[in-house]
PDB file of N, CA and C in Angstrom:
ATOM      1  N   UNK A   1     346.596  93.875 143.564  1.00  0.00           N
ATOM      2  CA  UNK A   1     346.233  94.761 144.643  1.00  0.00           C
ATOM      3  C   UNK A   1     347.385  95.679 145.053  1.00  0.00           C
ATOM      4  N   UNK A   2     348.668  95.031 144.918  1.00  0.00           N
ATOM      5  CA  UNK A   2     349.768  95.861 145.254  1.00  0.00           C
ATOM      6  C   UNK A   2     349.647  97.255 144.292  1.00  0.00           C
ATOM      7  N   UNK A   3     349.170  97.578 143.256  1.00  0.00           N
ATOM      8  CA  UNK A   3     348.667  98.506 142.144  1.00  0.00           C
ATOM      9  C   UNK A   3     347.858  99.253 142.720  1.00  0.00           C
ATOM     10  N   UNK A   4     347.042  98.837 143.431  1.00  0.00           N
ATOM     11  CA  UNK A   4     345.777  99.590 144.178  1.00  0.00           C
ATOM     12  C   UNK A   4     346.293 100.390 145.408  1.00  0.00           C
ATOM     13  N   UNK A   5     347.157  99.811 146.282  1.00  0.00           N
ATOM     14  CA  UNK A   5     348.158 100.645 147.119  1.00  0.00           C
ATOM     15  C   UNK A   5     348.804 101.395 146.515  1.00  0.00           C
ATOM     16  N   UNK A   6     349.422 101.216 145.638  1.00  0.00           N
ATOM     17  CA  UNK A   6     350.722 102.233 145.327  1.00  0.00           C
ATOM     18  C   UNK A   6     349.441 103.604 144.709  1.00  0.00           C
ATOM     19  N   UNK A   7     348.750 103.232 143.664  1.00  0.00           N
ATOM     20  CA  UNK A   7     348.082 104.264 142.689  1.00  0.00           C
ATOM     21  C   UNK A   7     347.417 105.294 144.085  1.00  0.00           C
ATOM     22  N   UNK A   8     347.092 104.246 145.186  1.00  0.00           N
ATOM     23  CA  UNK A   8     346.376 105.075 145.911  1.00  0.00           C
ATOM     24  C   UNK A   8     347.743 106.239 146.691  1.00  0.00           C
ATOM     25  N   UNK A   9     348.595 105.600 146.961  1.00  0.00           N
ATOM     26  CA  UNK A   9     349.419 106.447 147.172  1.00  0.00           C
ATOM     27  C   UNK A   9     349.792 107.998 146.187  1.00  0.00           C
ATOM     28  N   UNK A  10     349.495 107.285 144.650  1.00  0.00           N
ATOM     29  CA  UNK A  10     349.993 108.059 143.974  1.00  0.00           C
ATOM     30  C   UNK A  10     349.126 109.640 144.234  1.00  0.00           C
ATOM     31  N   UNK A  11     348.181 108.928 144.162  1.00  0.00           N
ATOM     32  CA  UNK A  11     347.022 110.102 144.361  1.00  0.00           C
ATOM     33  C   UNK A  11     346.938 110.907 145.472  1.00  0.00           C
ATOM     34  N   UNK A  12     347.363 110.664 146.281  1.00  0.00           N
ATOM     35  CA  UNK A  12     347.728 111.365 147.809  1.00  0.00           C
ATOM     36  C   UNK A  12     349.185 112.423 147.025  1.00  0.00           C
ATOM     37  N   UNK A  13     349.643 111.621 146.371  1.00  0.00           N
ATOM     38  CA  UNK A  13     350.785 113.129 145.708  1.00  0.00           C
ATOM     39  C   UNK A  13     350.303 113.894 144.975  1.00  0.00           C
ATOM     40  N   UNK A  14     349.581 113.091 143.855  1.00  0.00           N
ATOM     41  CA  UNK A  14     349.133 114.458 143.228  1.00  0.00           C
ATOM     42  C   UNK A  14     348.165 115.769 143.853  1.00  0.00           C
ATOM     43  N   UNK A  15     347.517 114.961 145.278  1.00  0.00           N
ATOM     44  CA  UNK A  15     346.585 115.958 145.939  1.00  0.00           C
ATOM     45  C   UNK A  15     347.797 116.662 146.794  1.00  0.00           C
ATOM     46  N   UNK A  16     349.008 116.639 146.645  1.00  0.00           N
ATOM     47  CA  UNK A  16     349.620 117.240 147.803  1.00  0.00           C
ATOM     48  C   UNK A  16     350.039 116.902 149.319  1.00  0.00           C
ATOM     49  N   UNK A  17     349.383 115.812 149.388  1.00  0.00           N
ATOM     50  CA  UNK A  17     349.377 115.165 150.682  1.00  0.00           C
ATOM     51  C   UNK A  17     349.862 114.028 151.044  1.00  0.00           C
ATOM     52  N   UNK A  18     350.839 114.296 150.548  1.00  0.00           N
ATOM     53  CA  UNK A  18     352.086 113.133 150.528  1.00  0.00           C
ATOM     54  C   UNK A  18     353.296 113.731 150.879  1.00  0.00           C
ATOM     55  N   UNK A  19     353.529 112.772 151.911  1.00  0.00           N
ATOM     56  CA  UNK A  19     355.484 113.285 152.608  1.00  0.00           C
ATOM     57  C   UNK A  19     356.486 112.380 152.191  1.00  0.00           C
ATOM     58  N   UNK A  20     357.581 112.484 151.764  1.00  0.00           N
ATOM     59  CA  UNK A  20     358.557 111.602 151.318  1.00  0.00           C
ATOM     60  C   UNK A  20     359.826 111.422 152.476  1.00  0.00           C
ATOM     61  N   UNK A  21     360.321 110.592 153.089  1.00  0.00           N
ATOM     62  CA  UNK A  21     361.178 110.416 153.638  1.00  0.00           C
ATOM     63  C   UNK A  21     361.293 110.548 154.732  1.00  0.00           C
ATOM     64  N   UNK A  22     362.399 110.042 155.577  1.00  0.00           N
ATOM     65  CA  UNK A  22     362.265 109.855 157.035  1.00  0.00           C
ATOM     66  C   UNK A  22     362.218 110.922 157.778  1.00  0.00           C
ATOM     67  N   UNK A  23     363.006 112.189 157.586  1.00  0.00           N
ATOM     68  CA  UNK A  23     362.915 113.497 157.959  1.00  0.00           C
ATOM     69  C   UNK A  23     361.940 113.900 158.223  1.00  0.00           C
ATOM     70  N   UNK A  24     361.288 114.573 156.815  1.00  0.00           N
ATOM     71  CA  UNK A  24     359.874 114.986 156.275  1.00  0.00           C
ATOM     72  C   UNK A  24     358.969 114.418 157.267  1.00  0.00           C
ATOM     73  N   UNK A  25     358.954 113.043 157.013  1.00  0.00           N
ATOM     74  CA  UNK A  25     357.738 112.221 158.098  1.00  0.00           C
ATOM     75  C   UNK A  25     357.939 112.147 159.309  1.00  0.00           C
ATOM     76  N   UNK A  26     359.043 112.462 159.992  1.00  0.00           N
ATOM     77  CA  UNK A  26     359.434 112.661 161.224  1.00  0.00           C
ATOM     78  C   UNK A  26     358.674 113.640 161.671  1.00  0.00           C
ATOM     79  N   UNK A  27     358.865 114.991 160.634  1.00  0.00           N
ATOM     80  CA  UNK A  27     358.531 116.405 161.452  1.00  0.00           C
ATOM     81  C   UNK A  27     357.082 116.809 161.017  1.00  0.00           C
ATOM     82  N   UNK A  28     356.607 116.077 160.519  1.00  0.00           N
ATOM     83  CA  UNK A  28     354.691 116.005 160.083  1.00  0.00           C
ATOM     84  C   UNK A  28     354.438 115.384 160.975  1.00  0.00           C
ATOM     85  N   UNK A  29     354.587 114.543 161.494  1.00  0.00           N
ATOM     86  CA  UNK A  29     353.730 113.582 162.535  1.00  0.00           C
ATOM     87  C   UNK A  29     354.003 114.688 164.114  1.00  0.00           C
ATOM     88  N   UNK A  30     355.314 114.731 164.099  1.00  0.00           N
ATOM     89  CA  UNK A  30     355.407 115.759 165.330  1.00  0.00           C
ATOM     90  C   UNK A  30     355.025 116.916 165.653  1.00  0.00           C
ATOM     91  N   UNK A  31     354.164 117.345 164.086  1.00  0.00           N
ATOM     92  CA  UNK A  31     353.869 118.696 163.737  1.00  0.00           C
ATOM     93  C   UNK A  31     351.961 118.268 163.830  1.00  0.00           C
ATOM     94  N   UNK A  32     352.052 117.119 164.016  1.00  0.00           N
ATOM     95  CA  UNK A  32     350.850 116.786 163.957  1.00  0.00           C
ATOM     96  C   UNK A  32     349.838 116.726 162.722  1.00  0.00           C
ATOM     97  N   UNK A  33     350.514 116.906 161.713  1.00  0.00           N
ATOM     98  CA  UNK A  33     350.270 116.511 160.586  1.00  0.00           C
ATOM     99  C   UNK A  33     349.619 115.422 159.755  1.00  0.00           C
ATOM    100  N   UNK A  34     350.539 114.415 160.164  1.00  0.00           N
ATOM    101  CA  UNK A  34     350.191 113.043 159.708  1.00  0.00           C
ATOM    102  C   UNK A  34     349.221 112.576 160.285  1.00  0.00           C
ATOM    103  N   UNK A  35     348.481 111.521 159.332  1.00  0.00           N
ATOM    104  CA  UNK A  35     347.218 110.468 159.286  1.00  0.00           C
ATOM    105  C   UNK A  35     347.723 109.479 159.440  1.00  0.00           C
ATOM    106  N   UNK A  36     348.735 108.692 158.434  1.00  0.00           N
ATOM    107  CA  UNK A  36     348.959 107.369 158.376  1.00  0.00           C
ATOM    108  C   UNK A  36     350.254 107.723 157.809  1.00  0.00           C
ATOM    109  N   UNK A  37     351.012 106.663 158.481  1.00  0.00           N
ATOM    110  CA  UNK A  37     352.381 106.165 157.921  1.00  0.00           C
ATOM    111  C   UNK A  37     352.575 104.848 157.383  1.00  0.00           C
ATOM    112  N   UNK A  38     353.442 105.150 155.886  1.00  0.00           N
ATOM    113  CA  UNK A  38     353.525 103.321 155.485  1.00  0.00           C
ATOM    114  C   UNK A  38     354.706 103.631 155.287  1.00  0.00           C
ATOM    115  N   UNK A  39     355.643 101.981 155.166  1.00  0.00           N
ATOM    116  CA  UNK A  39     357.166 102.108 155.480  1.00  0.00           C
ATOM    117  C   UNK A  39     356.866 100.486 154.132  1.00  0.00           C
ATOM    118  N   UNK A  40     358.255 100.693 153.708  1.00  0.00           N
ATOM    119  CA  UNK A  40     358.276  99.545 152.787  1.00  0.00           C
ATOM    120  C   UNK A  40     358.978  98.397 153.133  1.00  0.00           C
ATOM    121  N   UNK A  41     358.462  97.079 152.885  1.00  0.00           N
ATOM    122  CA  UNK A  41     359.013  95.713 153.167  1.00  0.00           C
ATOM    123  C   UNK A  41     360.387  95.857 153.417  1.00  0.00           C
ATOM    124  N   UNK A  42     361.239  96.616 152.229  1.00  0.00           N
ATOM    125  CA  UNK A  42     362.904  96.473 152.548  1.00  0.00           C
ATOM    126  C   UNK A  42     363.540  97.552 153.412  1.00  0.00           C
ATOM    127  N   UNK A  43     362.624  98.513 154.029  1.00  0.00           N
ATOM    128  CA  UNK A  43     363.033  99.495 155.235  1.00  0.00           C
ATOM    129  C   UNK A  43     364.213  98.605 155.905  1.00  0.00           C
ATOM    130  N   UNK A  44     365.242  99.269 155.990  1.00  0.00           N
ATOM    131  CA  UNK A  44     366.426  99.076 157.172  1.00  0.00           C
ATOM    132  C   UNK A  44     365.215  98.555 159.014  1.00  0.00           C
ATOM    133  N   UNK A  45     366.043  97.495 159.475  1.00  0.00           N
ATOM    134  CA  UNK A  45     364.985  97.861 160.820  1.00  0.00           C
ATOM    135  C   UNK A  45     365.635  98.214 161.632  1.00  0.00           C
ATOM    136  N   UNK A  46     366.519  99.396 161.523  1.00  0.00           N
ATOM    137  CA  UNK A  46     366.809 100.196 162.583  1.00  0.00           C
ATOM    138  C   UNK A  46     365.922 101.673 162.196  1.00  0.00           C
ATOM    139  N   UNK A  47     365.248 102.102 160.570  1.00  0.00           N
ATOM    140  CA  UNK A  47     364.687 102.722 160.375  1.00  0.00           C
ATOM    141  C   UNK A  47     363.492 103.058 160.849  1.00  0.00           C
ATOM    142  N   UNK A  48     362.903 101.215 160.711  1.00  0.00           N
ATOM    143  CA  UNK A  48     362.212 100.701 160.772  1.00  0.00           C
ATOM    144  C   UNK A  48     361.085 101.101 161.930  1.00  0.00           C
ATOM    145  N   UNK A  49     362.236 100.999 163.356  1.00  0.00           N
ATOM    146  CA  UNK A  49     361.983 100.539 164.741  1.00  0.00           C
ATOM    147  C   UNK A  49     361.977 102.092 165.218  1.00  0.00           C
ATOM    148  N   UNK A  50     362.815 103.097 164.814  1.00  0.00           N
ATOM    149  CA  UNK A  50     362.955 104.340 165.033  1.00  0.00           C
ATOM    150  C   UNK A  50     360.832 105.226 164.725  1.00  0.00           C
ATOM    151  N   UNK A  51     360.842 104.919 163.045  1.00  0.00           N
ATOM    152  CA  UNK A  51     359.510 105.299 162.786  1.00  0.00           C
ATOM    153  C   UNK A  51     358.435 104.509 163.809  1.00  0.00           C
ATOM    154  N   UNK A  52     358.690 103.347 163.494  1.00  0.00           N
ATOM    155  CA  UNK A  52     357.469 102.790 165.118  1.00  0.00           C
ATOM    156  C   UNK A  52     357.307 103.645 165.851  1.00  0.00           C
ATOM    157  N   UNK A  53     358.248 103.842 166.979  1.00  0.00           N
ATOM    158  CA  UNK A  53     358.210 104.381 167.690  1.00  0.00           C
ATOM    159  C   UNK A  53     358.013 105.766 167.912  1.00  0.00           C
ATOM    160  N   UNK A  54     358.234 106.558 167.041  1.00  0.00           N
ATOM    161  CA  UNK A  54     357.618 107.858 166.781  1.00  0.00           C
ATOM    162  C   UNK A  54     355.968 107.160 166.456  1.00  0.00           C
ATOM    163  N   UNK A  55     355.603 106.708 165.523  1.00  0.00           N
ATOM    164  CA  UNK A  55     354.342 106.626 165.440  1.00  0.00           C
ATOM    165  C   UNK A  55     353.426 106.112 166.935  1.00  0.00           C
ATOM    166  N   UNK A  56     354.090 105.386 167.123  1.00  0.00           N
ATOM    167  CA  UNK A  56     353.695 104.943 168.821  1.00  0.00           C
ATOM    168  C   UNK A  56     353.298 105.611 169.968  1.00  0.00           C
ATOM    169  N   UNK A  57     354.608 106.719 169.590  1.00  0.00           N
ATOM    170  CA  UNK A  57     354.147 108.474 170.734  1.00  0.00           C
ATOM    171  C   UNK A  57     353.605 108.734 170.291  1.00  0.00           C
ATOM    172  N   UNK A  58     353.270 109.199 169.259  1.00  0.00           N
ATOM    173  CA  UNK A  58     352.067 110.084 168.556  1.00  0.00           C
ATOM    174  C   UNK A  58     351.031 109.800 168.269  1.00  0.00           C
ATOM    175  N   UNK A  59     350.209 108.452 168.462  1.00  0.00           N
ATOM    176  CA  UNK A  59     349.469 107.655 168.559  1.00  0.00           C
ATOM    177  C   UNK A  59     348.886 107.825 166.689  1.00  0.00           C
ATOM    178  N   UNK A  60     349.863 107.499 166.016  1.00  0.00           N
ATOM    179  CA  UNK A  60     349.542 107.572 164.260  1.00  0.00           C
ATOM    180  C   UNK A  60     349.697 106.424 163.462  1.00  0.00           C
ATOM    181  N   UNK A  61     348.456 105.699 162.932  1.00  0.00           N
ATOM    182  CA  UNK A  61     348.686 104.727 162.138  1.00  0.00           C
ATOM    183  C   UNK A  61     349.606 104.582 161.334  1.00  0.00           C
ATOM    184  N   UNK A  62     350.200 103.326 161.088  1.00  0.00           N
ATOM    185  CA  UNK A  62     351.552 102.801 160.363  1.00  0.00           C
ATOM    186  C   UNK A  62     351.487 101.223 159.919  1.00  0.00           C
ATOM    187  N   UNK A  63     351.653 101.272 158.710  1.00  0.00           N
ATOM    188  CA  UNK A  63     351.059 100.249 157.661  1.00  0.00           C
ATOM    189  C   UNK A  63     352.445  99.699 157.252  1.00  0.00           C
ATOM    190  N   UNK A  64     353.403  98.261 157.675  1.00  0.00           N
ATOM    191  CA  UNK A  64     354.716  98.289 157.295  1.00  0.00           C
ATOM    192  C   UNK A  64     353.827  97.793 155.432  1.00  0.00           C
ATOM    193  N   UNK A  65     354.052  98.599 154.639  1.00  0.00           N
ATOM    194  CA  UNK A  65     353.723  97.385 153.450  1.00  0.00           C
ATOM    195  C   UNK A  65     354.129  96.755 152.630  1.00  0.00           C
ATOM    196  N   UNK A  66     353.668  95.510 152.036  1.00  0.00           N
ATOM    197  CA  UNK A  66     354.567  94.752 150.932  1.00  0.00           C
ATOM    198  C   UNK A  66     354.803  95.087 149.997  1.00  0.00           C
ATOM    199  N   UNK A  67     355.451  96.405 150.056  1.00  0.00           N
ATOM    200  CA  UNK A  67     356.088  96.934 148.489  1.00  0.00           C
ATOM    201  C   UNK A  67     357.387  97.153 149.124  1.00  0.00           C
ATOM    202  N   UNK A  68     358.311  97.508 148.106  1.00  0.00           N
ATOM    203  CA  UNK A  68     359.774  97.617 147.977  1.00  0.00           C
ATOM    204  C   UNK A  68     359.874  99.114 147.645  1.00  0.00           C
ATOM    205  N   UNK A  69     361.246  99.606 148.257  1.00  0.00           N
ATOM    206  CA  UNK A  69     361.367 101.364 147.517  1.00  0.00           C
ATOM    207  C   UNK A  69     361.535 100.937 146.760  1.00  0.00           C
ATOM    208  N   UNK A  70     361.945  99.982 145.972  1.00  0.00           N
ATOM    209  CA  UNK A  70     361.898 100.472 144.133  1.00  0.00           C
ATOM    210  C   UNK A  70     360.561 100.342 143.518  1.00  0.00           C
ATOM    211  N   UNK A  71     359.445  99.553 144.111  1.00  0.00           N
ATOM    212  CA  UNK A  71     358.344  99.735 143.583  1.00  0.00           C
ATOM    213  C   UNK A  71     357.787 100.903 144.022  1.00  0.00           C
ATOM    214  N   UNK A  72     357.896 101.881 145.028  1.00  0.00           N
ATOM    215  CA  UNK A  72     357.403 102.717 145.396  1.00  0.00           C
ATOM    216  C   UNK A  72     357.813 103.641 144.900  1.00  0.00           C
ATOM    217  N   UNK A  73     359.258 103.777 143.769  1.00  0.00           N
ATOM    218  CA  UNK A  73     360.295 104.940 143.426  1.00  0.00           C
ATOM    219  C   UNK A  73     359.386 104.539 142.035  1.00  0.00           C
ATOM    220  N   UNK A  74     359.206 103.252 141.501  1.00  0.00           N
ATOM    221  CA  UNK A  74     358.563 103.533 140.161  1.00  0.00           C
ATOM    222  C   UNK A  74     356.891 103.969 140.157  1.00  0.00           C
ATOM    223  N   UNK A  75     356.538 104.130 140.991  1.00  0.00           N
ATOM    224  CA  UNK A  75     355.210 104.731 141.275  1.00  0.00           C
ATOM    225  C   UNK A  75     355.386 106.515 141.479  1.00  0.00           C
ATOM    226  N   UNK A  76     356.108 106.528 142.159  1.00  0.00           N
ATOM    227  CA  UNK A  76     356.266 107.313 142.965  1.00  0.00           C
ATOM    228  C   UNK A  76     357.129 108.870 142.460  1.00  0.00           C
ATOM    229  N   UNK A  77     358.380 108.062 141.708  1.00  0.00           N
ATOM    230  CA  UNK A  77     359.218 108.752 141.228  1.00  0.00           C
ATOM    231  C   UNK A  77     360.557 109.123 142.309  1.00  0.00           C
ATOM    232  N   UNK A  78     360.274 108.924 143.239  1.00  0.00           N
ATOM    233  CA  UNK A  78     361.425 109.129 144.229  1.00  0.00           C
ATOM    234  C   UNK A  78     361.551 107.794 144.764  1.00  0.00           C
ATOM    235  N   UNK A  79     362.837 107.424 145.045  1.00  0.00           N
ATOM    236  CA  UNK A  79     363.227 106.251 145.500  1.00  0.00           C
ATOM    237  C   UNK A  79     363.276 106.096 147.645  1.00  0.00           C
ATOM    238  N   UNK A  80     362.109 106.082 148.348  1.00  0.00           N
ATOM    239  CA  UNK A  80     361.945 106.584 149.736  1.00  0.00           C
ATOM    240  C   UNK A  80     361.514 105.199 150.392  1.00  0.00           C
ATOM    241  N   UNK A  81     361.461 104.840 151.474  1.00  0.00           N
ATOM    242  CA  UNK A  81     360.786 103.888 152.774  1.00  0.00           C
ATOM    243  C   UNK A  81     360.076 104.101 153.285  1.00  0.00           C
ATOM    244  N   UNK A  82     359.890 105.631 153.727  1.00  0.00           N
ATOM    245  CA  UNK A  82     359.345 106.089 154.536  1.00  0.00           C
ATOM    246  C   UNK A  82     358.334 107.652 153.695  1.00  0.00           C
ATOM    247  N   UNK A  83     356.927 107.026 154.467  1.00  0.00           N
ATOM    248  CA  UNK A  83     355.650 108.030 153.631  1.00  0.00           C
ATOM    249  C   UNK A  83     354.817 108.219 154.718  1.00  0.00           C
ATOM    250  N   UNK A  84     354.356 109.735 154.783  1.00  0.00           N
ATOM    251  CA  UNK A  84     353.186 109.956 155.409  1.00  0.00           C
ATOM    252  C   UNK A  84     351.822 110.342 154.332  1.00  0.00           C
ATOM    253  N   UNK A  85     350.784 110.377 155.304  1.00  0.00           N
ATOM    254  CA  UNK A  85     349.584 110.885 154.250  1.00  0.00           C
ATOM    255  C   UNK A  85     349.373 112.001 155.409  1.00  0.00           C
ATOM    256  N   UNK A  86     348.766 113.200 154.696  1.00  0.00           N
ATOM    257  CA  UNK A  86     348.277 114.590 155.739  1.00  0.00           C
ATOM    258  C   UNK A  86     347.102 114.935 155.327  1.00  0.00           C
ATOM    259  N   UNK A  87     345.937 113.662 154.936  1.00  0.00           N
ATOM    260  CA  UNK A  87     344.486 114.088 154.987  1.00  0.00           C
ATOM    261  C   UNK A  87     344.423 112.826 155.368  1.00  0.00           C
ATOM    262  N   UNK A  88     342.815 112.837 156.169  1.00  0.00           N
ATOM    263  CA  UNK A  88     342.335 111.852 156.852  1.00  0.00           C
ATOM    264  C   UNK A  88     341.724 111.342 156.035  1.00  0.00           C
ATOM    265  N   UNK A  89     341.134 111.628 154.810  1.00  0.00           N
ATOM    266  CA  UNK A  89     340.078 110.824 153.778  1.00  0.00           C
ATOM    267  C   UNK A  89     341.122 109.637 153.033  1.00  0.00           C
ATOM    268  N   UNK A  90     341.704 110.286 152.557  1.00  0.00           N
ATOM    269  CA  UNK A  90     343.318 109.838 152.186  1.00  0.00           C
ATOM    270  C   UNK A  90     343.813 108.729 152.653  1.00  0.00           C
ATOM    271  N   UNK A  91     344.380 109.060 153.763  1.00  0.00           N
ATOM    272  CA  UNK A  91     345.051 108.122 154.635  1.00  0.00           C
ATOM    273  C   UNK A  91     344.262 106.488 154.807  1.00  0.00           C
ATOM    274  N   UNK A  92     342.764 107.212 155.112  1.00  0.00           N
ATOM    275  CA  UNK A  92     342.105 105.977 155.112  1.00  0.00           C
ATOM    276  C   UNK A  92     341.496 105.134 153.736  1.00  0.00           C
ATOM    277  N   UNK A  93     341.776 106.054 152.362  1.00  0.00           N
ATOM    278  CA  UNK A  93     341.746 104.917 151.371  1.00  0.00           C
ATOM    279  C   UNK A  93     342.954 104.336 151.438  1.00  0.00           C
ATOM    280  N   UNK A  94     343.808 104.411 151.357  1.00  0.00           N
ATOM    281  CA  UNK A  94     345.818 103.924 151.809  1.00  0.00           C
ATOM    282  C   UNK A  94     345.411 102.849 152.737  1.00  0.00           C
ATOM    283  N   UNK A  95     345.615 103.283 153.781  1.00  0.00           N
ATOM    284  CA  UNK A  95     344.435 101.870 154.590  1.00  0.00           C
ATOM    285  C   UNK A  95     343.687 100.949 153.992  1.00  0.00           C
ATOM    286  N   UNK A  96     342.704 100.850 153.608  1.00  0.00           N
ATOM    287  CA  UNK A  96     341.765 100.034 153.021  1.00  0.00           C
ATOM    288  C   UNK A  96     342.758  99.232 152.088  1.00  0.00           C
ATOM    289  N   UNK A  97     343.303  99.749 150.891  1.00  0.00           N
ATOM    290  CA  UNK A  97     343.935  99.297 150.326  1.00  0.00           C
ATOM    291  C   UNK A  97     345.322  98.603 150.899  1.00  0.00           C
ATOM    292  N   UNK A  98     345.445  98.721 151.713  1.00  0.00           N
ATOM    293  CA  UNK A  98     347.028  97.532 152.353  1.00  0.00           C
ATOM    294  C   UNK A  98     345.883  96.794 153.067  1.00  0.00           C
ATOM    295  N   UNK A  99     344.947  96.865 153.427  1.00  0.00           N
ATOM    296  CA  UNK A  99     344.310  96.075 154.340  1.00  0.00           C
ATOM    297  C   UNK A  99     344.125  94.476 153.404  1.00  0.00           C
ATOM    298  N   UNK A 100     342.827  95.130 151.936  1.00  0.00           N
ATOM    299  CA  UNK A 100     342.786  94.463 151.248  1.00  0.00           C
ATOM    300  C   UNK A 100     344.080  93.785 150.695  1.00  0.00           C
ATOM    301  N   UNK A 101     345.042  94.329 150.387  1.00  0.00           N
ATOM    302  CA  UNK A 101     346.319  93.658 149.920  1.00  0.00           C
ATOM    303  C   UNK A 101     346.719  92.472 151.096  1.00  0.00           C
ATOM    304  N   UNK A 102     346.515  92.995 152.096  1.00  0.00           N
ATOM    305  CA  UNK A 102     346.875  91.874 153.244  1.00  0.00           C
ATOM    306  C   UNK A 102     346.210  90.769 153.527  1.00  0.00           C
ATOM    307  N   UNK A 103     344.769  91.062 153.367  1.00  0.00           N
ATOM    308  CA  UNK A 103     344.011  89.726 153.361  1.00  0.00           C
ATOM    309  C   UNK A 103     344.396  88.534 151.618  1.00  0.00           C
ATOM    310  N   UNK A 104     344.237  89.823 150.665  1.00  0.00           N
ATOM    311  CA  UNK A 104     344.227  88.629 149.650  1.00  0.00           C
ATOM    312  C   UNK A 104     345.402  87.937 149.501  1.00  0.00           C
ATOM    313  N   UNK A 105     346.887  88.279 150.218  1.00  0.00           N
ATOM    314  CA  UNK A 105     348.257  87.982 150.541  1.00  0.00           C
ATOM    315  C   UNK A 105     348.052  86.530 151.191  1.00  0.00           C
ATOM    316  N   UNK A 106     347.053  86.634 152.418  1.00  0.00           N
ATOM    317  CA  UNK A 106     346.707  85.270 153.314  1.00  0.00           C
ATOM    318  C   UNK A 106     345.997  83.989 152.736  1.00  0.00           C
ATOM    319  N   UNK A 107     344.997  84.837 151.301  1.00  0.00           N
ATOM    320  CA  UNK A 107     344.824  83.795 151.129  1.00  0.00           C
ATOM    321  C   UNK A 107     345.261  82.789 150.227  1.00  0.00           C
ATOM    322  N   UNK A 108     346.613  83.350 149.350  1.00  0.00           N
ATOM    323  CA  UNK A 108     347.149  82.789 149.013  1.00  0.00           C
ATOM    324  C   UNK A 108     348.282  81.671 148.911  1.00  0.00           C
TER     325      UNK A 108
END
């Protein structure tokens, strides 16, 4: 399932609608841009706690998920923590997919 997150991610890049990095996702969400934010398992948590909280003001979903930037850099091609999505169809397959990753995580 972790495959099913990332690919879904992938596809949010190739449509364009993918932000890379803490900056970038800083000034989309404030720009009002962003749908959903996901941050990766090994995020710094001072990074971490900073993106919360922007997502928090801005009232924008944020998915911490169980991938690593290096699994997200070999998907991905850039080595980042921090991702927005800037379509709502989008965002919410990204969703679905950490959701599902999260339940089948529990029941293991």
């Amino acid at each position: 399932m972790v495959n099913k997150l990332l690919s879904s991610l992938g596809l949010c890049k190739k449509a364009g609608k993918l932000v890379a990095g803490f900056e970038a996702v800083s000034d989309d969400i404030k720009a009002g841009k962003a749908f959903l934010v996901v941050t990766a398992a090994d995020l710094s948590p001072k990074t971490e706690k900073e993106i919360q909280y922007i997502t928090e003001k801005h009232l924008i979903d944020h998915i911490a998920a169980p991938v690593t930037m290096d699994e997200i850099s070999h998907w991905l091609g850039r080595r980042v923590g921090v991702l927005a999505v800037s379509d709502a169809g989008l965002a919410r397959a990204v969703s679905m997919a950490a959701v599902r990753l999260n339940e089948e995580e529990q029941l293991i």
